[in-house]
N, C-alpha and C. Protein backbone atom coordinates (compact mmCIF):
# COMPACT_ATOMS: atom_id res chain seq x y z
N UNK A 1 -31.79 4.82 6.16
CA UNK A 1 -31.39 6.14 5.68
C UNK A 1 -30.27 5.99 4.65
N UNK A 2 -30.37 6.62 3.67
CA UNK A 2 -29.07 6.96 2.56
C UNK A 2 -28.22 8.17 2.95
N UNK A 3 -26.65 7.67 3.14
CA UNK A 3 -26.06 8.26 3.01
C UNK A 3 -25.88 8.98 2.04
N UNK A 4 -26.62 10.47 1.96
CA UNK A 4 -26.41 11.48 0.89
C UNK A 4 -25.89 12.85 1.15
N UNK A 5 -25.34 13.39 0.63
CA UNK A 5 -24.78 14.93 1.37
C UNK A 5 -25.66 16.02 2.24
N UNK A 6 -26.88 15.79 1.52
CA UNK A 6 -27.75 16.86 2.25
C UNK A 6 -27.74 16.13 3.62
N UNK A 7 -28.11 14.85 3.68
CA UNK A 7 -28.46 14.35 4.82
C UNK A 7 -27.38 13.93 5.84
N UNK A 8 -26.10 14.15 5.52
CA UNK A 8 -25.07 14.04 6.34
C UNK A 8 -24.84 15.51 6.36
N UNK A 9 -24.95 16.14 5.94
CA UNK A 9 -24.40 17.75 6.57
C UNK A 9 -25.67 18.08 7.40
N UNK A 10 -27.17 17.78 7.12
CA UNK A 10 -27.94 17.95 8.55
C UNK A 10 -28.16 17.41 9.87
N UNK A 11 -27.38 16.02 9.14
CA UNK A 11 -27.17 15.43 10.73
C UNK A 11 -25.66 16.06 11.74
N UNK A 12 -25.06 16.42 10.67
CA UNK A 12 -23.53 17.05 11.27
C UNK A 12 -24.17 18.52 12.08
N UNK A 13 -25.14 19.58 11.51
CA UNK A 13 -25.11 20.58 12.02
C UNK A 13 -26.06 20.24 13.38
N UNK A 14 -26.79 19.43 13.64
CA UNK A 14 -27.40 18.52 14.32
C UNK A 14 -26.98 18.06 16.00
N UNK A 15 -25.35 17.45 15.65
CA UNK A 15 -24.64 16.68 15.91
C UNK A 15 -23.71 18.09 16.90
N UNK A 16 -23.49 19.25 16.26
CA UNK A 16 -22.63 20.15 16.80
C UNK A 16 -23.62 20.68 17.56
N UNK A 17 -24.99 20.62 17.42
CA UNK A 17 -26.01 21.69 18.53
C UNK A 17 -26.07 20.92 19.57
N UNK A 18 -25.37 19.43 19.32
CA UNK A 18 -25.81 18.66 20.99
C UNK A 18 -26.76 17.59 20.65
N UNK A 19 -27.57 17.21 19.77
CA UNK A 19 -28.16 15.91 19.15
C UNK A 19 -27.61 14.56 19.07
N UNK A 20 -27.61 14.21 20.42
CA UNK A 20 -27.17 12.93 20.46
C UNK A 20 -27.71 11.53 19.36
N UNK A 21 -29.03 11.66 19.08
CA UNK A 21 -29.78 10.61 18.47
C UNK A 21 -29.05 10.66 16.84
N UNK A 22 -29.33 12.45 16.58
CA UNK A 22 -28.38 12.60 15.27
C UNK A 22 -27.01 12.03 14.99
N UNK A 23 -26.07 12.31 16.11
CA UNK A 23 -24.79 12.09 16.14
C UNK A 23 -24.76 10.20 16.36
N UNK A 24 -25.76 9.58 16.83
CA UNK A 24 -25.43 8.03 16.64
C UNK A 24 -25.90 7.67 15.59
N UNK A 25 -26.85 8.44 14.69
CA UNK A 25 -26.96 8.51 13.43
C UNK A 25 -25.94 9.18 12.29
N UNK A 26 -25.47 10.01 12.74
CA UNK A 26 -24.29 10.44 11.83
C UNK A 26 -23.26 9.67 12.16
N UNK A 27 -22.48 9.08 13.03
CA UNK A 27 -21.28 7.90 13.07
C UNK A 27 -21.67 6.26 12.37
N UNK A 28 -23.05 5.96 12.43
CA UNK A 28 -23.59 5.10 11.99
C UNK A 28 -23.78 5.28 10.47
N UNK A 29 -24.20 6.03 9.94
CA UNK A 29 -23.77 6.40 8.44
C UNK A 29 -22.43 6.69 8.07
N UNK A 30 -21.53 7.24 8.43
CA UNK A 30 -20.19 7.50 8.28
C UNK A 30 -19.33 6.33 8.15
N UNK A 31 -20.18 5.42 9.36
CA UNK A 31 -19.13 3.88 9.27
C UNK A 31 -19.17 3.30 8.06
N UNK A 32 -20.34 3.16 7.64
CA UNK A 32 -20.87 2.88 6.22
C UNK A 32 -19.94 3.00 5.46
N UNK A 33 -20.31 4.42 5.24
CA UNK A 33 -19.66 5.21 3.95
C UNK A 33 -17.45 4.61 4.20
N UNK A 34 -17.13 4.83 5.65
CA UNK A 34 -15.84 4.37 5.37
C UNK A 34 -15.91 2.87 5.05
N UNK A 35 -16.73 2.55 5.40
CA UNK A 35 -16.00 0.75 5.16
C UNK A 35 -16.02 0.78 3.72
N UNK A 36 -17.19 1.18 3.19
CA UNK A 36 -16.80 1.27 1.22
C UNK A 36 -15.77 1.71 0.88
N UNK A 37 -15.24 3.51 1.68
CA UNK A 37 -14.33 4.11 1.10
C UNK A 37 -12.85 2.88 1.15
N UNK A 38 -12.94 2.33 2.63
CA UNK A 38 -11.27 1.80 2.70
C UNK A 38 -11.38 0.58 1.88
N UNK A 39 -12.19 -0.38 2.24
CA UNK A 39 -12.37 -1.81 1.58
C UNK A 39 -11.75 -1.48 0.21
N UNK A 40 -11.77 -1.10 -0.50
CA UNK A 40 -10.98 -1.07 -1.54
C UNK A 40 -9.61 -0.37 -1.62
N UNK A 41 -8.94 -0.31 -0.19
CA UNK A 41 -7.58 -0.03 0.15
C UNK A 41 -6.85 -0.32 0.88
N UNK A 42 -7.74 -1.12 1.58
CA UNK A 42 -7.03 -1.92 2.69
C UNK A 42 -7.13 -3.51 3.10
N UNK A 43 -6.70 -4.62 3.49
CA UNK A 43 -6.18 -5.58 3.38
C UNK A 43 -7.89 -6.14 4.61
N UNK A 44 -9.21 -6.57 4.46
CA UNK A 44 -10.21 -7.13 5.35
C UNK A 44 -9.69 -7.06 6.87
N UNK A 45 -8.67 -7.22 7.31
CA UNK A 45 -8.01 -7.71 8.42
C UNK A 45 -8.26 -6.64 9.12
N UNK A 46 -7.68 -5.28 8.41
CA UNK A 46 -7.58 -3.70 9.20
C UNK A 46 -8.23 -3.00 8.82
N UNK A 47 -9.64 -3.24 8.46
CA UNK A 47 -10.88 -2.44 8.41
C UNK A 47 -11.63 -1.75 9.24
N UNK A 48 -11.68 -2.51 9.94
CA UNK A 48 -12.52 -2.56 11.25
C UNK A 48 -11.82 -1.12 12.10
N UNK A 49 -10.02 -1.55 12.47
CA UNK A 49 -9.88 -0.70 13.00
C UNK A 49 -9.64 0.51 11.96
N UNK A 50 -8.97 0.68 11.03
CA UNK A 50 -9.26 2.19 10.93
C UNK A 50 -10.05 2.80 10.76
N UNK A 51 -11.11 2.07 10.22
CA UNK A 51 -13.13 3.05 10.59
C UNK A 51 -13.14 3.05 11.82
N UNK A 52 -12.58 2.75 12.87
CA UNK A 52 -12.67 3.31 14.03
C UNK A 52 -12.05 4.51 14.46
N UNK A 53 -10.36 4.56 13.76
CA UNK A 53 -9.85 5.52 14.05
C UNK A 53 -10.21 6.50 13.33
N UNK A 54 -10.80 6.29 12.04
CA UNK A 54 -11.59 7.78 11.62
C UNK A 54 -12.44 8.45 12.57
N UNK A 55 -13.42 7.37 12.28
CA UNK A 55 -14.58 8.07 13.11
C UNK A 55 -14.03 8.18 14.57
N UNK A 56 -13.05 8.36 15.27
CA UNK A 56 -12.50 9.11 16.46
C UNK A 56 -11.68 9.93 15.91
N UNK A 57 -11.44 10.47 14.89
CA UNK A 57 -11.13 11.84 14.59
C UNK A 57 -11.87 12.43 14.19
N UNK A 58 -12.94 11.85 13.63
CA UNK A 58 -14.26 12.67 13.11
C UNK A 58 -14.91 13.87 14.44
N UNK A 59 -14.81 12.54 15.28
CA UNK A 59 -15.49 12.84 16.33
C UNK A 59 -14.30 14.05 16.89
N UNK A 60 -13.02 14.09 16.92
CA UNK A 60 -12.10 14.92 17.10
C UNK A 60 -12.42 16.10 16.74
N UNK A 61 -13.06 16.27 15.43
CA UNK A 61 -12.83 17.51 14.52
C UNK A 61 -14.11 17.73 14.17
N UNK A 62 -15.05 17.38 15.85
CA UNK A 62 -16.54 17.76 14.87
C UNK A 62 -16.49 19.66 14.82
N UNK A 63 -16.27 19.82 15.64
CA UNK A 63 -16.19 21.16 15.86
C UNK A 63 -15.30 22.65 14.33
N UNK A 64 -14.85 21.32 13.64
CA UNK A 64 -14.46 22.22 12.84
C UNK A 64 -15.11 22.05 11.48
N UNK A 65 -15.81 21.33 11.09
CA UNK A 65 -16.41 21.84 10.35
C UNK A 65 -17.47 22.65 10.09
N UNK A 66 -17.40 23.37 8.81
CA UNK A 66 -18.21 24.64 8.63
C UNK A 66 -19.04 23.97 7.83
N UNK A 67 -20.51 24.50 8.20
CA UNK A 67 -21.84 23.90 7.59
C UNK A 67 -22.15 24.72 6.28
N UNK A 68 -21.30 25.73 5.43
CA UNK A 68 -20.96 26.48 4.63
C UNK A 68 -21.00 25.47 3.26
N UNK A 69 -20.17 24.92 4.01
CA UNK A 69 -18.89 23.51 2.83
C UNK A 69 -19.77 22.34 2.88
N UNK A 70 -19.61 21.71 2.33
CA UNK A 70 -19.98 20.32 1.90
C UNK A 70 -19.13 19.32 2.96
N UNK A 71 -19.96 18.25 3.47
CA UNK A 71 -19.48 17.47 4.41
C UNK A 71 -19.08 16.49 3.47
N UNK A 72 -19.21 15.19 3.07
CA UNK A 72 -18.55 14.24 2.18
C UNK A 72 -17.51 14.52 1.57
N UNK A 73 -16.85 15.47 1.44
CA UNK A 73 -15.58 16.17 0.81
C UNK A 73 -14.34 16.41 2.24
N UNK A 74 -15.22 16.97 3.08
CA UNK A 74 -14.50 17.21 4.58
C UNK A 74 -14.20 15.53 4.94
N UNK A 75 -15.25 15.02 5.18
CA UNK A 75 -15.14 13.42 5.57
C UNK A 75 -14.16 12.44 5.10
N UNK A 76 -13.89 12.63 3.60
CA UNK A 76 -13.37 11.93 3.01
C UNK A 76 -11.76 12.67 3.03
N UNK A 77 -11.59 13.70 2.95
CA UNK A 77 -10.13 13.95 3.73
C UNK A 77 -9.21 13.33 5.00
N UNK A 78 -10.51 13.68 5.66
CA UNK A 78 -9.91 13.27 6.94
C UNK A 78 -10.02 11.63 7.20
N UNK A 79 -10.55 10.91 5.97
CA UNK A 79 -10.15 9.33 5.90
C UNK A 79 -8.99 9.31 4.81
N UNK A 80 -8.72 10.14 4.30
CA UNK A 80 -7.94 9.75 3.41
C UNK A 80 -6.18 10.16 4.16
N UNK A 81 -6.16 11.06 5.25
CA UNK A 81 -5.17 11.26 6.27
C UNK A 81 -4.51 9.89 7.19
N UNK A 82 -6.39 9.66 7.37
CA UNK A 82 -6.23 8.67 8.73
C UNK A 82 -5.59 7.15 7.51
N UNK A 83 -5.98 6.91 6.40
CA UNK A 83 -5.19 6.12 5.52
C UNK A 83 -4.03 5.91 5.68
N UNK A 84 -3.55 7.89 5.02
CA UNK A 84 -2.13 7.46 4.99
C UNK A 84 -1.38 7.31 6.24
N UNK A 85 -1.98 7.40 7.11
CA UNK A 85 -1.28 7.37 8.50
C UNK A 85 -1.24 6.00 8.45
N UNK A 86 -2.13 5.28 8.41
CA UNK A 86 -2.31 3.67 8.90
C UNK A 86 -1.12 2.89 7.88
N UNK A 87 -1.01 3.18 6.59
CA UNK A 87 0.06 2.74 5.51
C UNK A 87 1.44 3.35 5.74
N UNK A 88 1.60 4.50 6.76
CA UNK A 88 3.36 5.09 7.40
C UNK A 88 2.89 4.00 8.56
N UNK A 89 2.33 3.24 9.26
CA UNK A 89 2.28 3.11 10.55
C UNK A 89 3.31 1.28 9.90
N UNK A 90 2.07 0.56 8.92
CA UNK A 90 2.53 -0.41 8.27
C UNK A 90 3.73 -0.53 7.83
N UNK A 91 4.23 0.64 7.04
CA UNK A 91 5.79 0.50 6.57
C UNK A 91 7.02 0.26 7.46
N UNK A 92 6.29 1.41 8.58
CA UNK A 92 7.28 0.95 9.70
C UNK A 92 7.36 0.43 10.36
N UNK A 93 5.94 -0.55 10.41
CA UNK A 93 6.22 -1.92 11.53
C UNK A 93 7.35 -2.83 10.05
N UNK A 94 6.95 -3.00 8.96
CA UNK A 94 8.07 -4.15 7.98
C UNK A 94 9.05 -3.56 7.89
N UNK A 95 9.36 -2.37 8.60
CA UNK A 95 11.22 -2.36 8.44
C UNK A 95 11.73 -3.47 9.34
N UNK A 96 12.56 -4.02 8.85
CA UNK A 96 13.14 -4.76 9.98
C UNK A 96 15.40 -4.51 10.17
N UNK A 97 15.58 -4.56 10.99
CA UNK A 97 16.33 -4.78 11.49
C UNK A 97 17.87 -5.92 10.99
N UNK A 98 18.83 -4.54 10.10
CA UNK A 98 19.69 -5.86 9.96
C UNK A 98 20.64 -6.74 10.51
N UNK A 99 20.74 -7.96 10.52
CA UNK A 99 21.16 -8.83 11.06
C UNK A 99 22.58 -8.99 11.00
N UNK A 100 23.43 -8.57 12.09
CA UNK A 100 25.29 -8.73 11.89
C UNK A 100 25.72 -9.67 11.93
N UNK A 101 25.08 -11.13 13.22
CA UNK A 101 25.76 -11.83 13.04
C UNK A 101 25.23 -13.12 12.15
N UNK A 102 25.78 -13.13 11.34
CA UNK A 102 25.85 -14.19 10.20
C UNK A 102 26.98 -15.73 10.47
N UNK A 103 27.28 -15.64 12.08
CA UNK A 103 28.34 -16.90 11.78
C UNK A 103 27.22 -18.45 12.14
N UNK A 104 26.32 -17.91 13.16
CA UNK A 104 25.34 -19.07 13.66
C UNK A 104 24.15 -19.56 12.65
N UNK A 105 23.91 -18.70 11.52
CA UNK A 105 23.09 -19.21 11.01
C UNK A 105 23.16 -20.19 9.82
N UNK A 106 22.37 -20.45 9.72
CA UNK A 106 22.47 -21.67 8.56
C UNK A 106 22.10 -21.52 7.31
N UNK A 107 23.50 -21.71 6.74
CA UNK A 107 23.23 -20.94 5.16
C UNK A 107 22.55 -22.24 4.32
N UNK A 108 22.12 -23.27 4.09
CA UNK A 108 21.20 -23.83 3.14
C UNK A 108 20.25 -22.77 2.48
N UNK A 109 19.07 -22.52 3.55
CA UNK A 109 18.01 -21.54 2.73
C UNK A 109 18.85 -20.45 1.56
N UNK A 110 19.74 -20.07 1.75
CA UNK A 110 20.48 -18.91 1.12
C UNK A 110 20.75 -19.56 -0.03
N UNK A 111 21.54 -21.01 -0.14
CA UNK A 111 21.97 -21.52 -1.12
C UNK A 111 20.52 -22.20 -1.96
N UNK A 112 19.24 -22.38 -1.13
CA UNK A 112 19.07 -22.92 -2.19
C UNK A 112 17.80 -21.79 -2.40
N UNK A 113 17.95 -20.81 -1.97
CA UNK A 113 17.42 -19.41 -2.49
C UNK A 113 17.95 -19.71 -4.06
N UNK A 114 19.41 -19.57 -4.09
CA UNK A 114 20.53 -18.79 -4.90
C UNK A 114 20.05 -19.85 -5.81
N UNK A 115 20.26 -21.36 -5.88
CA UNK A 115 19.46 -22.26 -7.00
C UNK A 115 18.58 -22.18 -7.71
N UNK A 116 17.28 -21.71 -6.69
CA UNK A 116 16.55 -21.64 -7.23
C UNK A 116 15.94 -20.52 -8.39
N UNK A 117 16.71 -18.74 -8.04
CA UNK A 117 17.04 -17.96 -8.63
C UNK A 117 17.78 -18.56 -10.15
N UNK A 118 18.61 -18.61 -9.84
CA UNK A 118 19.46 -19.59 -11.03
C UNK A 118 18.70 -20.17 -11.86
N UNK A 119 17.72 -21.37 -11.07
CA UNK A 119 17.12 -21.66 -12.41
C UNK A 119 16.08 -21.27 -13.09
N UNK A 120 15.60 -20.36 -12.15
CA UNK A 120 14.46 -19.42 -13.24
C UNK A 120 15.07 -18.51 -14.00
N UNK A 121 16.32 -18.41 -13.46
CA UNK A 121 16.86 -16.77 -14.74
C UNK A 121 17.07 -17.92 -15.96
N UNK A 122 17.64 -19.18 -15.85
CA UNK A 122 17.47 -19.67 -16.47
C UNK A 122 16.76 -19.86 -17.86
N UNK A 123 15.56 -19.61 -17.25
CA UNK A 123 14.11 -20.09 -17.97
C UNK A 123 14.40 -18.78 -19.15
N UNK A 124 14.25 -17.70 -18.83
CA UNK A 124 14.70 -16.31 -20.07
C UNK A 124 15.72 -16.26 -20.71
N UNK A 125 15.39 -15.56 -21.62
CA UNK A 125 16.41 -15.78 -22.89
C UNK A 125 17.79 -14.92 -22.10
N UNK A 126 18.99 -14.88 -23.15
CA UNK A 126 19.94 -14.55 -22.03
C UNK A 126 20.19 -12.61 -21.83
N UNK A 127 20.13 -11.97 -22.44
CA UNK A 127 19.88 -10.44 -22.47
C UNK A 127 19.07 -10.10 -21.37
N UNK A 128 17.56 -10.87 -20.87
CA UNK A 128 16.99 -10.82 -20.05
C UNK A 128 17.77 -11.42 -19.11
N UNK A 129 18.22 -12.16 -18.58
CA UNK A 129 18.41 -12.65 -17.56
C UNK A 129 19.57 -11.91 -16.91
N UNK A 130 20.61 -11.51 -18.31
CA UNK A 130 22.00 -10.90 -17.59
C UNK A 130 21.71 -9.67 -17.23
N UNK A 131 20.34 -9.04 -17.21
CA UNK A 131 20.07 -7.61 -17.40
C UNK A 131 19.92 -7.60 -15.82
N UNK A 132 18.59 -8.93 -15.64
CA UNK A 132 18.42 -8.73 -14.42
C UNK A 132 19.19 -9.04 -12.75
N UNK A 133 20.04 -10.23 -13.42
CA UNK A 133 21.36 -10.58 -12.81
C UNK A 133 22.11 -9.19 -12.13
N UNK A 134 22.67 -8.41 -13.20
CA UNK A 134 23.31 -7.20 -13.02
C UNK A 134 22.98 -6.39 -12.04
N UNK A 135 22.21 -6.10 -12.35
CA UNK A 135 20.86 -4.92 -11.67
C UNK A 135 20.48 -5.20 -10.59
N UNK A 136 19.02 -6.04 -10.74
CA UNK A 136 18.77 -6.55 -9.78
C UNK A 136 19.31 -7.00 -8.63
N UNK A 137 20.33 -7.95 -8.69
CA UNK A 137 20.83 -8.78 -7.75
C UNK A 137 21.88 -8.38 -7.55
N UNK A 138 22.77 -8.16 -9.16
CA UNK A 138 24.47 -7.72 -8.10
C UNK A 138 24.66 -5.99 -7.87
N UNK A 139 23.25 -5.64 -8.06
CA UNK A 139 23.25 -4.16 -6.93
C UNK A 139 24.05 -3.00 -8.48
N UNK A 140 24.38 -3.14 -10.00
CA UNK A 140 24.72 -2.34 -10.64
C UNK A 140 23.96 -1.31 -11.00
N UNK A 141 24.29 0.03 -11.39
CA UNK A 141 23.50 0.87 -12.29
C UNK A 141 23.53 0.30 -13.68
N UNK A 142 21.95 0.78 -13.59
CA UNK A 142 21.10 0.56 -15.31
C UNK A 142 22.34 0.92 -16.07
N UNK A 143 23.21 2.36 -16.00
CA UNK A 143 24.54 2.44 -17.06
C UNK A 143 25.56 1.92 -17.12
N UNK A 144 25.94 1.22 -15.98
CA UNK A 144 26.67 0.14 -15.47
C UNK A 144 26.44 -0.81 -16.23
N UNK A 145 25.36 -1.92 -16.00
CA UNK A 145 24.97 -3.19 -16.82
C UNK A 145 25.12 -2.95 -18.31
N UNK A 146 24.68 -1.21 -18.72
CA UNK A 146 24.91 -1.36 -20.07
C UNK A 146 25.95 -0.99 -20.60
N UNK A 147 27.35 -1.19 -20.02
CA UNK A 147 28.16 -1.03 -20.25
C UNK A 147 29.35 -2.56 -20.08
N UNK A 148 28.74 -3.15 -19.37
CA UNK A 148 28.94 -4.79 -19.44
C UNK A 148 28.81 -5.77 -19.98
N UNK A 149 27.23 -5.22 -20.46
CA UNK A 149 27.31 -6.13 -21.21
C UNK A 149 26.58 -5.09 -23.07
N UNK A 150 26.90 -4.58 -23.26
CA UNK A 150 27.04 -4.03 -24.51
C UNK A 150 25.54 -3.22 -25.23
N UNK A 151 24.62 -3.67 -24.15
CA UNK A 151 23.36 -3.45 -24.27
C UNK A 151 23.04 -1.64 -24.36
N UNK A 152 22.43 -1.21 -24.99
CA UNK A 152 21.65 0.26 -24.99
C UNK A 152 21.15 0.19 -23.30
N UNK A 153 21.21 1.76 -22.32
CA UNK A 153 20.47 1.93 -21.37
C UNK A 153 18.73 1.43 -21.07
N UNK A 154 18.14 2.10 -22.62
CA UNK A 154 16.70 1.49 -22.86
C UNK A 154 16.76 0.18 -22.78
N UNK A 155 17.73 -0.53 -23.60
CA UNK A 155 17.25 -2.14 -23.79
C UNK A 155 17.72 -2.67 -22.26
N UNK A 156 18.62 -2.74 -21.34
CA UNK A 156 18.58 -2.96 -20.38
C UNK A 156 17.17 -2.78 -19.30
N UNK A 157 16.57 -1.57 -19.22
CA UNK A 157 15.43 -1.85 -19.25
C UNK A 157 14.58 -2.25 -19.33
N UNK A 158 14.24 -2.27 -20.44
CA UNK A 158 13.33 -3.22 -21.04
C UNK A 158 13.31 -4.44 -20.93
N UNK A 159 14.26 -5.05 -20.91
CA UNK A 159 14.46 -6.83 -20.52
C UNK A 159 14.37 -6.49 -19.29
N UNK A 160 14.83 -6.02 -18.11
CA UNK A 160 14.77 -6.40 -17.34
C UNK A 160 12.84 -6.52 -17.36
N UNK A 161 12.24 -5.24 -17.34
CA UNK A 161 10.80 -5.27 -17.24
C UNK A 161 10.07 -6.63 -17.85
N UNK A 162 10.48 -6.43 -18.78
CA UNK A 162 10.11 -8.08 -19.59
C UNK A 162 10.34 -9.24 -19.05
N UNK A 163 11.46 -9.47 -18.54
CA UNK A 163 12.26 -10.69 -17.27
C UNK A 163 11.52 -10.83 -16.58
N UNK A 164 11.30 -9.56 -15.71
CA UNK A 164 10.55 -9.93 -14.62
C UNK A 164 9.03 -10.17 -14.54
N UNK A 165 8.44 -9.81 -15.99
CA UNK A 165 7.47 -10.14 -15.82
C UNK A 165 7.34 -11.58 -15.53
N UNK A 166 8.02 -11.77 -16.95
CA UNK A 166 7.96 -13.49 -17.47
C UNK A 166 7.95 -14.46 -16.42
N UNK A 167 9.22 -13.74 -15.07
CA UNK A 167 9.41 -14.03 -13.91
C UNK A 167 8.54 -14.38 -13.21
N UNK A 168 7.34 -13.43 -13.12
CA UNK A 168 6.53 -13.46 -12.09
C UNK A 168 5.33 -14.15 -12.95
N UNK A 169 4.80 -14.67 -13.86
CA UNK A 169 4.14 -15.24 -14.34
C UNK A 169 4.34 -16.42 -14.40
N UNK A 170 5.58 -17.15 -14.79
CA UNK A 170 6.28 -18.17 -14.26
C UNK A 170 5.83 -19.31 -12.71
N UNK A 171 6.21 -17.89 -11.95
CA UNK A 171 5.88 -18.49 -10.03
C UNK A 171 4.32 -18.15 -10.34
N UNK A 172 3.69 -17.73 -10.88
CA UNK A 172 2.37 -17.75 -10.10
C UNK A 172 1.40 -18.82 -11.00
N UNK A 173 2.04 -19.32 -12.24
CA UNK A 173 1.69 -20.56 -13.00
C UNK A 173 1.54 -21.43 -11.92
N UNK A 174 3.21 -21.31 -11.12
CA UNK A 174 3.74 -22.82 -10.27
C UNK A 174 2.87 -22.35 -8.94
């Protein structure tokens, strides 16, 4: 069967009269249709489950949709909810927790963090590098840096954007 609108809104009105065969046919097309929708938003790993947790809200909210409206429009809301839920759920598992005591640990990694920083700012010319120095790292405002170092607000900008590209093209050469 193709997932097409006519044929998912008759299996949905189907599905609400009590059509069990429909309704393992309408979650079975739906899975479909989400694994396309997320796969291109979500990381292979957590696929699986949030086409699950859709389709258990689907299944939540069969009752509210109106066979009036177009189903693929309804469907795709309520994956695009259960999304952003799953990406607030992610953010707040990587908050982490900051760390006070600093006397037991071992500062090498830090220092040779700080080296290694060093020698890639290095690598850019120096406008770029002091832009991003400023900013970036020692925590200044964009009007700040351009007031330090003599630079226009725009051109501070701009190098930095430029820096960091160069930056990140740099590490992903290496």
């Amino acid at each position: 069967m193709r997932a097409d609108e006519a044929s998912l809104a008759r299996l949905m009105v189907m599905s609400q009269k009590g059509d069990r065969q429909a309704y393992a046919t309408l979650l079975s097309e739906c899975q479909r249709w989400l694994r396309g929708y997320y796969s291109r938003r979500i990381a292979p790993a957590q696929l699986d489950d949030l086409v699950q947790d859709t389709l258990m809200a689907l299944h939540n909210k069969l009752a509210t949709w109106d066979d009036s409206r177009p189903f693929l429009p309804w469907l795709a809301a309520i994956a695009r909810y259960r999304w952003v839920d799953h990406l607030r759920r992610l953010y707040r598992a990587d908050e982490c927790e900051l760390v006070t005591d600093f006397a037991g640990q071992d500062e090498e990694p830090a220092i040779a963090a700080r080296i290694s920083i060093d020698r890639l700012l290095g690598m850019l010319p120096d406008a770029q590098a002091q832009a991003i120095e400023l900013v970036k790292i020692e925590g200044l405002s964009v009007a700040e840096a351009s007031q330090a170092t003599g630079q226009s607000e725009s051109l501070i900008k701009v190098n930095i954007h430029r820096g960091l590209k160069k930056l990140a093209h740099m590490v992903e050469k290496a």
